[in-house]
Protein backbone atom coordinates (compact mmCIF):
# COMPACT_ATOMS: atom_id res chain seq x y z
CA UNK A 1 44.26 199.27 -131.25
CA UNK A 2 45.86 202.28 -133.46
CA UNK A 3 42.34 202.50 -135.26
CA UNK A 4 40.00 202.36 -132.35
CA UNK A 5 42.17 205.54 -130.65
CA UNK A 6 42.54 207.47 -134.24
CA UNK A 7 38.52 206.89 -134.30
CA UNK A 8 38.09 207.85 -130.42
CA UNK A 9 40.47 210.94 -131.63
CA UNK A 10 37.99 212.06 -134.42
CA UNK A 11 35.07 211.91 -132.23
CA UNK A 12 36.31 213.98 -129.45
CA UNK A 13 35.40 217.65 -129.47
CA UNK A 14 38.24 220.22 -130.98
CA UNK A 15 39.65 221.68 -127.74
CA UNK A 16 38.13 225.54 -128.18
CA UNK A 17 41.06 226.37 -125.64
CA UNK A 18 43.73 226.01 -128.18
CA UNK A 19 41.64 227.73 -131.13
CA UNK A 20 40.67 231.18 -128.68
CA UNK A 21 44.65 230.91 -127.77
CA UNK A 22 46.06 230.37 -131.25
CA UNK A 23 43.74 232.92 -132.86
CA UNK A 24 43.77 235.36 -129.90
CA UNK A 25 47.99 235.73 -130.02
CA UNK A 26 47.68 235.61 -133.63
CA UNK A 27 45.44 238.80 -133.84
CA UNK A 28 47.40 240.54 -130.82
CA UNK A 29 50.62 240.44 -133.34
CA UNK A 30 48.45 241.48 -136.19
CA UNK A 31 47.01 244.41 -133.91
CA UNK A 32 50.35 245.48 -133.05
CA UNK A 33 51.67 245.31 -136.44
CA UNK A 34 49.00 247.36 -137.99
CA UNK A 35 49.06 249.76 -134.87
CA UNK A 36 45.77 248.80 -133.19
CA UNK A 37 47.31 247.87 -130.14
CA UNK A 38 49.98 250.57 -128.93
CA UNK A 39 52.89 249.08 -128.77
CA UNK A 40 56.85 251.03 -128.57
CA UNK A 41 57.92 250.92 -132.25
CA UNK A 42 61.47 250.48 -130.58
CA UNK A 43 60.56 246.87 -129.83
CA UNK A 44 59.31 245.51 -132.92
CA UNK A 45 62.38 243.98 -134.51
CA UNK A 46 60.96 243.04 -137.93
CA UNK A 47 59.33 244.96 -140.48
CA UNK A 48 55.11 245.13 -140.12
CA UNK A 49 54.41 242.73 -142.80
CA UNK A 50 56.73 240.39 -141.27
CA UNK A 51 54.41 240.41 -137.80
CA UNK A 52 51.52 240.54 -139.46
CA UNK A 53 52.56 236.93 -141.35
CA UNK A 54 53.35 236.03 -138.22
CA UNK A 55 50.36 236.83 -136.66
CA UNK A 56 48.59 235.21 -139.79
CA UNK A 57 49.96 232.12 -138.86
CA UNK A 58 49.10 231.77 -135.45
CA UNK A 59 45.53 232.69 -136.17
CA UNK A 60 45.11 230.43 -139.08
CA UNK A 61 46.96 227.75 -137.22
CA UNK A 62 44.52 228.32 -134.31
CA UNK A 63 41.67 226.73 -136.50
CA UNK A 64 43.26 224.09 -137.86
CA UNK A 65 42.07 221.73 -134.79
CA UNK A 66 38.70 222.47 -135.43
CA UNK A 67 38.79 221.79 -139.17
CA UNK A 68 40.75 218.65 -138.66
CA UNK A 69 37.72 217.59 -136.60
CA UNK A 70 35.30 218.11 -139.46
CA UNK A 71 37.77 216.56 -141.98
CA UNK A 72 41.36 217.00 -142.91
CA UNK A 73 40.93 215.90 -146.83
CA UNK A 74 38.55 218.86 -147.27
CA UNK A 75 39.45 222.04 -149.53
CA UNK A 76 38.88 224.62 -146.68
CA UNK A 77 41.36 222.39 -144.27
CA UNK A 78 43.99 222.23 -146.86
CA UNK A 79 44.02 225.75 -147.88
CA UNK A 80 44.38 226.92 -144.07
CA UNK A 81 47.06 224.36 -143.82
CA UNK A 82 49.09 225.91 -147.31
CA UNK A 83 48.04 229.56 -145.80
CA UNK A 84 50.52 228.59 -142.27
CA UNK A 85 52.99 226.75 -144.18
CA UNK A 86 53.30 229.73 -146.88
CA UNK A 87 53.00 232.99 -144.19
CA UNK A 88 56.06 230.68 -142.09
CA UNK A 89 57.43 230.32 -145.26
CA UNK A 90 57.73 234.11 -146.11
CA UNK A 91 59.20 234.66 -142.39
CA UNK A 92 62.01 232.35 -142.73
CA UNK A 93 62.93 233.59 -146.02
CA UNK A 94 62.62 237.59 -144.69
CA UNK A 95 64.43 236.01 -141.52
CA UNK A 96 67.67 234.08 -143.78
CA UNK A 97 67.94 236.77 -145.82
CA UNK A 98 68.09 240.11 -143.50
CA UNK A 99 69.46 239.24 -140.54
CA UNK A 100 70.97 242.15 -139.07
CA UNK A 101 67.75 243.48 -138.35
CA UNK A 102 65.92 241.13 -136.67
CA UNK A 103 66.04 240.13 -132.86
CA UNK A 104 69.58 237.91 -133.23
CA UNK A 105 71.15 241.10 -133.70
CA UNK A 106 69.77 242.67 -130.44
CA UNK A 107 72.00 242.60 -126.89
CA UNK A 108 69.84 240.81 -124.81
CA UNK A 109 71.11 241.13 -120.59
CA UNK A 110 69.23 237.96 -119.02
CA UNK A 111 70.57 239.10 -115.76
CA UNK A 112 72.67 242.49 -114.86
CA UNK A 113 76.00 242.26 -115.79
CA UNK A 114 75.67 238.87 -118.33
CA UNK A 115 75.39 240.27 -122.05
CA UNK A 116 74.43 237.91 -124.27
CA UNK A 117 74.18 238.41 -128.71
CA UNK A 118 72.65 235.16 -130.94
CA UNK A 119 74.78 235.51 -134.53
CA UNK A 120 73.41 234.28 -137.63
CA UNK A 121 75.13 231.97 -139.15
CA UNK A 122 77.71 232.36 -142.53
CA UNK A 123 76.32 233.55 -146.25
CA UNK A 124 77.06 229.53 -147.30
CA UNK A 125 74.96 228.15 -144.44
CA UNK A 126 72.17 230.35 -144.95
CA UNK A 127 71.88 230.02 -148.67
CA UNK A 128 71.52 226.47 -147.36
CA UNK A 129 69.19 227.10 -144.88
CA UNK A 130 67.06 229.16 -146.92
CA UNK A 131 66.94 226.71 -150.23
CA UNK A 132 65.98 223.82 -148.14
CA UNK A 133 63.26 225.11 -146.26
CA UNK A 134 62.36 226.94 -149.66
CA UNK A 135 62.14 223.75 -151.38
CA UNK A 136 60.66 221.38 -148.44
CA UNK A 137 57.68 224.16 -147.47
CA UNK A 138 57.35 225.30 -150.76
CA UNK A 139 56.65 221.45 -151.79
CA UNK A 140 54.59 220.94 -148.85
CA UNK A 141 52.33 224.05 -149.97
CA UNK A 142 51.93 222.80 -153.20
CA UNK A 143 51.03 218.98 -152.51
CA UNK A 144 48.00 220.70 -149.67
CA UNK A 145 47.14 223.40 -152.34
CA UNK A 146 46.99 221.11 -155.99
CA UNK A 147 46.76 217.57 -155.22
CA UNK A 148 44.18 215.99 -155.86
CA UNK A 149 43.93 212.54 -154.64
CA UNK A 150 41.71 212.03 -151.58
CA UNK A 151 40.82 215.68 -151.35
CA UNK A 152 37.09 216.38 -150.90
CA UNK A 153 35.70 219.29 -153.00
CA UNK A 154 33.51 221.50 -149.99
């Protein structure tokens, strides 16, 4: 039964909803980051590279449907793959190791008179944080970018 759905799943069409979606919010944050889109400097909360990774991801990510559909062993899927996994990766390390400047720091007021502030957590736990999602995305990046068994050369 599993193999009959995972083939019905390959044959269907990549939904071009999610890829417009994924690729149009990726390029808004891009556009806003390199100034194309005006935007009040006052509420960008991370440095320009830092959105423009961001928006990096969200574009590339917004393919990866349609490559999937063509074949997920092939070069150009893996490399998209490696390209979101390393541009997240470079956003939680900027994120772990600055945070005072990014949006936890900011007083948010959901409603008038309710103040609420997110705090980072300790130097220990984020040294934690940041070496094991350094060493679990970094691995994953690796394995998509340099190994070699079922991969398809394109």
């Amino acid at each position: 039964m599993n193999e009959q759905n995972s083939a019905r799943a390959l044959r269907a069409p990549a939904s071009p909803f999610l890829t417009i979606a994924f690729t149009g919010a990726g390029l808004y944050i891009i556009g806003r980051a390199l100034g194309i889109v005006p935007s009040d400097p006052n509420q960008m909360h991370a440095p320009r590279w830092v959105l423009v990774l961001v928006g990096g991801a969200f574009a590339f990510a917004g393919w990866l449907p349609v490559l999937s559909r063509a074949d997920t062993g092939s070069r150009r899927f893996r490399i998209v793959t490696a390209t979101v996994v390393l541009c997240m990766l470079a956003v939680v390390n900027w994120a772990a190791l600055h945070p005072e400047s990014g949006i936890a720091h900011t007083p948010m007021t959901p409603r008038p008179g309710l103040y609420l502030r997110l705090t980072a957590p300790g130097p220990v736990l984020r040294v934690v944080y940041l070496v094991v999602l350094d060493v679990a995305l970094g691995a994953l990046a690796l394995w998509l970018l340099f190994d070699r068994h079922g991969r398809k050369e394109d």
